[in-house]
Protein backbone atom coordinates (compact mmCIF):
# COMPACT_ATOMS: atom_id res chain seq x y z
CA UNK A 1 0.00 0.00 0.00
CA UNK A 2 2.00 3.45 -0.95
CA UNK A 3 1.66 6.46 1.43
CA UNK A 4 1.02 8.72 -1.02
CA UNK A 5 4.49 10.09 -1.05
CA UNK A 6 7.39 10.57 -4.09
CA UNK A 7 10.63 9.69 -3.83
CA UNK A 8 13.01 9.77 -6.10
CA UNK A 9 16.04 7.70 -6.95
CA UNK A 10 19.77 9.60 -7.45
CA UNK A 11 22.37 8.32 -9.50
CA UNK A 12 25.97 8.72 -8.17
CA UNK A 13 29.23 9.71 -10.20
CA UNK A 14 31.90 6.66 -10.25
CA UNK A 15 35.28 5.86 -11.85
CA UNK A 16 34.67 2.29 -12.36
CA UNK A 17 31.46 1.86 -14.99
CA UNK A 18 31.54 3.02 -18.64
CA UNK A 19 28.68 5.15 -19.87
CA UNK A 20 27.05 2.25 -22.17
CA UNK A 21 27.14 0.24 -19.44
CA UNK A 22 25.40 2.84 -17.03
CA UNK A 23 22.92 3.76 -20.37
CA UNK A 24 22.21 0.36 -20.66
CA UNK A 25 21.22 0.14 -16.98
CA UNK A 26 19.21 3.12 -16.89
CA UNK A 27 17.38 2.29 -20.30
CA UNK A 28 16.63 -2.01 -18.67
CA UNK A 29 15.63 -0.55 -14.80
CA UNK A 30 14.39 3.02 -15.20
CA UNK A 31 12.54 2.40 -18.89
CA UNK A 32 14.39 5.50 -20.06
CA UNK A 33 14.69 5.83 -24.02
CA UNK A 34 18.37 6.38 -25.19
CA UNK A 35 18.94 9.75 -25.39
CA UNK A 36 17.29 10.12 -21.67
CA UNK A 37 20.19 7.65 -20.56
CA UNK A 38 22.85 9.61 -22.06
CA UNK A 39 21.83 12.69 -20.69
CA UNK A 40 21.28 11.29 -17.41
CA UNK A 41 24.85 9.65 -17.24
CA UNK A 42 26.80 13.02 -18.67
CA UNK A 43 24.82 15.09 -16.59
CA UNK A 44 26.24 12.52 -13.22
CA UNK A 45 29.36 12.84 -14.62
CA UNK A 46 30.00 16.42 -15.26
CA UNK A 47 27.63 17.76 -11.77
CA UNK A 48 28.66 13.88 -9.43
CA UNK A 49 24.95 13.07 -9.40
CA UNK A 50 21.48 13.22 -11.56
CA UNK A 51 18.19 12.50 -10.08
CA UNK A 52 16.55 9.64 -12.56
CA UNK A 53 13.84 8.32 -11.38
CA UNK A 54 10.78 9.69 -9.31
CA UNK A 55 7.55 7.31 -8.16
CA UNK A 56 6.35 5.80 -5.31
CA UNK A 57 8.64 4.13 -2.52
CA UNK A 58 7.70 0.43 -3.47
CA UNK A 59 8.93 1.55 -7.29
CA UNK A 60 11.55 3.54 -6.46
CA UNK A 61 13.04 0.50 -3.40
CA UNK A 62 12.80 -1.75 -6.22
CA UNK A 63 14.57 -0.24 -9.33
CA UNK A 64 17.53 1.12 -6.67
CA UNK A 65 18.02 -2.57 -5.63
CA UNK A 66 18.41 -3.65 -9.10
CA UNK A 67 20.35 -0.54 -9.61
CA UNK A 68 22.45 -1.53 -7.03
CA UNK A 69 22.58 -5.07 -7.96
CA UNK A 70 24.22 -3.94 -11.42
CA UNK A 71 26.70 -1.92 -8.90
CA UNK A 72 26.00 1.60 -9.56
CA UNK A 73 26.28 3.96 -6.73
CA UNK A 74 22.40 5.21 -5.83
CA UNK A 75 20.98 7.14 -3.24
CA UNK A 76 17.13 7.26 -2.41
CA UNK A 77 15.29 10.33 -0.70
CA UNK A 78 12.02 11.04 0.06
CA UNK A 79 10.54 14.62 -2.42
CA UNK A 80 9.06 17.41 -0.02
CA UNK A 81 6.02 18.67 -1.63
């Protein structure tokens, strides 16, 4: 049952993954269409984080797992509305 709230997910900068891998992880977890996944990925890059996903905290717990799973570097927060 959600609580009504957003959170949103926040992708973290690393030295380790290249950016088809992390495109290819953001297109397979957060549904995001290529050029979404590149922007997202320069955009952590050049700035050290990008928000790139916002929903509910049942959606958002279970794309950061598999997120995390893949070994990307995510942080989850709740939105203030």
């Amino acid at each position: 049952m959600s609580n009504g709230k957003k959170y949103q997910i926040i992708l973290k900068n690393d030295e380790v993954h290249s950016f088809e891998f992390i495109m290819a992880c953001l297109v397979k977890s957060c549904k995001h269409i290529h050029e979404q996944a590149e922007q997202c990925a320069l955009i952590t890059h050049y700035k050290g984080e990008c928000d790139i996903y916002s929903g509910d905290y049942f959606e958002v717990t279970e794309i950061s797992a598999l997120l995390t799973s893949y070994g990307l570097d995510v942080e989850t927060k709740e939105l203030c509305m």
